[in-house]
Protein backbone atom coordinates (compact mmCIF):
# COMPACT_ATOMS: atom_id res chain seq x y z
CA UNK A 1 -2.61 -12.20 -10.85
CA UNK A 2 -5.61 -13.08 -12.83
CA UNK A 3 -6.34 -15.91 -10.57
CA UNK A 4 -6.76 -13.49 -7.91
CA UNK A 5 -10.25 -11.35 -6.75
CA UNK A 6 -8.36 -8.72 -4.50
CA UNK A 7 -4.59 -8.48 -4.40
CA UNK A 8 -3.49 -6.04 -1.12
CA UNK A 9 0.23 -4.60 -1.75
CA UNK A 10 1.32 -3.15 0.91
CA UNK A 11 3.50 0.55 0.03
CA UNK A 12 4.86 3.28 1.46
CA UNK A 13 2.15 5.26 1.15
CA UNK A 14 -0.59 3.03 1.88
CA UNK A 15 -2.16 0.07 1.19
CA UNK A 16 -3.10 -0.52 -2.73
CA UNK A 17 -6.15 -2.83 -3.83
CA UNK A 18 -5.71 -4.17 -6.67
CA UNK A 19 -9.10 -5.95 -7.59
CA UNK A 20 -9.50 -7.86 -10.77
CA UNK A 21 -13.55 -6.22 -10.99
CA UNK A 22 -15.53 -4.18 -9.10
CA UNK A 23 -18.90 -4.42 -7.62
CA UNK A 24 -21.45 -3.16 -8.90
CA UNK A 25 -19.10 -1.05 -11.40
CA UNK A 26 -17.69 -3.95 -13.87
CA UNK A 27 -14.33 -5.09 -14.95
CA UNK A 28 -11.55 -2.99 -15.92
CA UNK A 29 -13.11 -1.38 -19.34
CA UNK A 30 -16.19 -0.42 -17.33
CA UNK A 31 -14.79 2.17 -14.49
CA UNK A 32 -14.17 5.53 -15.18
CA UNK A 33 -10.30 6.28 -14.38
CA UNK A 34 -8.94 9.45 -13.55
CA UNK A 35 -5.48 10.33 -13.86
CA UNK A 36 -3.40 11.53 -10.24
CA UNK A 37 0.58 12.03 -10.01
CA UNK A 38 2.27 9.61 -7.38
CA UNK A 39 5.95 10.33 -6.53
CA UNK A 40 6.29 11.78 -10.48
CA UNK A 41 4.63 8.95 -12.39
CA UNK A 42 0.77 9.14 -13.54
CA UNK A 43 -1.83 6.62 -12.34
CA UNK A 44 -5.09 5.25 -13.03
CA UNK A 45 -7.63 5.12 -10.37
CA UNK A 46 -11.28 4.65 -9.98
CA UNK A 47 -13.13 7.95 -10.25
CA UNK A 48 -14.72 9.89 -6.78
CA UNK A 49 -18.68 9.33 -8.17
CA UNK A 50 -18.13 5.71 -8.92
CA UNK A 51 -16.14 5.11 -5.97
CA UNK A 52 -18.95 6.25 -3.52
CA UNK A 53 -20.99 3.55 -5.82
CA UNK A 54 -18.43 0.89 -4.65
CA UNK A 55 -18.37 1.64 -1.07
CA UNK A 56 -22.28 2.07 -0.61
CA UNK A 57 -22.68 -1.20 -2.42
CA UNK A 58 -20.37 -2.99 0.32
CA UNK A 59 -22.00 -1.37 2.60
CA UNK A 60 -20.34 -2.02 5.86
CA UNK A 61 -19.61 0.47 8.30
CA UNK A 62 -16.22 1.81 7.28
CA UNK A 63 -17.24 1.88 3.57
CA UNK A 64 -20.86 4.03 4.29
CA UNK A 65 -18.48 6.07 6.09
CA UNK A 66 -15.97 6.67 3.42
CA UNK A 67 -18.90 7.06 0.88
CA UNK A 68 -20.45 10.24 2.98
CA UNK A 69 -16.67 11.55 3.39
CA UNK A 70 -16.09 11.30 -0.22
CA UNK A 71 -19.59 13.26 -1.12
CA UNK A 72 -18.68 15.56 1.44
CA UNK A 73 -15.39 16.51 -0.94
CA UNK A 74 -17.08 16.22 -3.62
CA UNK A 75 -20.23 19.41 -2.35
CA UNK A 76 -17.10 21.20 -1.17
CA UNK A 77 -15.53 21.21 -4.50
CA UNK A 78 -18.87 22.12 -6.17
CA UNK A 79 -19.31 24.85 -3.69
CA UNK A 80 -15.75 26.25 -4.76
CA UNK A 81 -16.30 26.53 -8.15
């Protein structure tokens, strides 16, 4: 897989991207991971602030729209607390 930039898998739940680094994040050892239960087993995905950093870097439509979606959650959280 290391040969590959972007590797799509295709589950049940969704589509998985499985990218071997992320602009303008890093590789692997440079995002910050949070932990969230699928179907019982724990997994490692990029965290919500660096995430919106990802998709306002690509910058095309559906990923600027994502981006305010995702800081949307993230004020409604703060406002929770």
């Amino acid at each position: 897989m290391r040969q590959f930039r972007l590797f799509l898998i295709q589950t049940s739940l969704g589509r998985l991207d499985v990218l071997r680094d992320v602009e303008p994040i890093g590789d692997y050892h440079a995002i910050e991971r949070v932990e969230v239960t699928v179907s019982g087993m724990q997994i490692p995905i990029i965290a919500r602030k660096q995430l919106i950093t990802v998709k306002r870097a690509v910058g095309r439509p559906k990923d600027r729209d994502v981006a305010l979606e995702l800081e949307l959650a993230e004020e409604a959280e703060r406002k929770q607390i």
